[in-house]
Protein backbone atom coordinates (compact mmCIF):
# COMPACT_ATOMS: atom_id res chain seq x y z
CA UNK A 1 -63.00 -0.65 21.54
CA UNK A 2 -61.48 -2.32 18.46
CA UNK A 3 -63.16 -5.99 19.70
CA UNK A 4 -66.64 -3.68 19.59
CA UNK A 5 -65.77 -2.20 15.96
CA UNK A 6 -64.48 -5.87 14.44
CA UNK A 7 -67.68 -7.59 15.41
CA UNK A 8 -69.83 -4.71 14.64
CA UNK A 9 -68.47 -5.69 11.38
CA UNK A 10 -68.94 -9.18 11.55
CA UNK A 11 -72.35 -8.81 12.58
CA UNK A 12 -72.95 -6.93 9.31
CA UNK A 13 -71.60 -9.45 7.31
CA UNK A 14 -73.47 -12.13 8.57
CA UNK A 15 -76.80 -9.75 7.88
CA UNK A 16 -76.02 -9.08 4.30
CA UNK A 17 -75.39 -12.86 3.86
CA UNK A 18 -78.93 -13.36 5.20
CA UNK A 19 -80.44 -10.86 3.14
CA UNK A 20 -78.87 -12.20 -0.27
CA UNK A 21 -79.79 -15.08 1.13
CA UNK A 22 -83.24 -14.32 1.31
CA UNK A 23 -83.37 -12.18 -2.17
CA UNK A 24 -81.47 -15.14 -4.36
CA UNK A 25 -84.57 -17.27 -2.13
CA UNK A 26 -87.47 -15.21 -3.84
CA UNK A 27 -86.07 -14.73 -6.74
CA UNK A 28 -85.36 -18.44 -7.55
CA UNK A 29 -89.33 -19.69 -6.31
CA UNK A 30 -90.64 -17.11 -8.72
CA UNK A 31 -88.71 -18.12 -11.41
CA UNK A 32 -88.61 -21.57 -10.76
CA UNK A 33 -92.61 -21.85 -10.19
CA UNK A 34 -92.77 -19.59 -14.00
CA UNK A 35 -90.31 -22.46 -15.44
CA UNK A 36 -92.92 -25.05 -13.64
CA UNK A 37 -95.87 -23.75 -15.66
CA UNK A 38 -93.89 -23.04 -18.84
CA UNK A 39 -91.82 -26.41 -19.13
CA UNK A 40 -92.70 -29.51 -20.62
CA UNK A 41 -92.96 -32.43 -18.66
CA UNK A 42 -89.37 -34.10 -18.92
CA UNK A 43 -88.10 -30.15 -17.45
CA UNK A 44 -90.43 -30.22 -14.44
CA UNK A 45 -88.20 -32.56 -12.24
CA UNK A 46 -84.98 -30.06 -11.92
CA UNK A 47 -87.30 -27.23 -11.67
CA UNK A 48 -89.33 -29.51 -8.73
CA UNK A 49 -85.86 -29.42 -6.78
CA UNK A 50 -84.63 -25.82 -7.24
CA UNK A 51 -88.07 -24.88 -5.72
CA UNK A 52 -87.76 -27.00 -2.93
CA UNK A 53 -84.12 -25.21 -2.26
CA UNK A 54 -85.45 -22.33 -2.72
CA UNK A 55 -88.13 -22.64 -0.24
CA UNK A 56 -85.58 -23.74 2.24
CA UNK A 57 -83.37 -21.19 1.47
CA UNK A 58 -86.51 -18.70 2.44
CA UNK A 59 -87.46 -20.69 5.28
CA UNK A 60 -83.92 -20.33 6.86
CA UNK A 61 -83.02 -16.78 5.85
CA UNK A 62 -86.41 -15.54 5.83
CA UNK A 63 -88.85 -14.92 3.46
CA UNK A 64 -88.95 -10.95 3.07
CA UNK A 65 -85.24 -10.41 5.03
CA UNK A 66 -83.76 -8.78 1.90
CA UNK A 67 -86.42 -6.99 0.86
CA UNK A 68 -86.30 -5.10 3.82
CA UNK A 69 -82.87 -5.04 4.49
CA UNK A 70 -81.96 -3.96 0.64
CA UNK A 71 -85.13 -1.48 1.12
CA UNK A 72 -86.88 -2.43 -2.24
CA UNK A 73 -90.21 -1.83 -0.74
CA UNK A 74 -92.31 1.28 -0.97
């Protein structure tokens, strides 16, 4: 009984990390493909790399994980 309740818990946990996960994810390739567009060309490299984290980020946590999990959907 209190082995089930303390992983219960630690299950959670390891679901809201995945969702945040998946949230900061999104929100960083949005913003980091609108900095893309908007920057001038000696910007463009950091931007390059926080996209490519960012796409690994969604690739391992999942792309719309917190969306659902946070319920920001209609």
């Amino acid at each position: 009984m209190l082995f089930e309740s303390y992983f219960d818990r630690v299950i959670g946990a390891i679901e809201l990390v995945i969702a945040f996960g998946s949230l900061i994810g999104l929100l960083g390739f949005i913003v980091s493909i609108m900095a893309i567009i908007f920057a001038d060309s000696r910007h463009k490299k950091p931007f390059i790399y926080i996209l490519l984290l960012c796409i690994l980020l969604m690739g391992v946590c999942g792309v719309f994980t917190g969306v659902k999990y946070f319920r920001i959907h209609h």
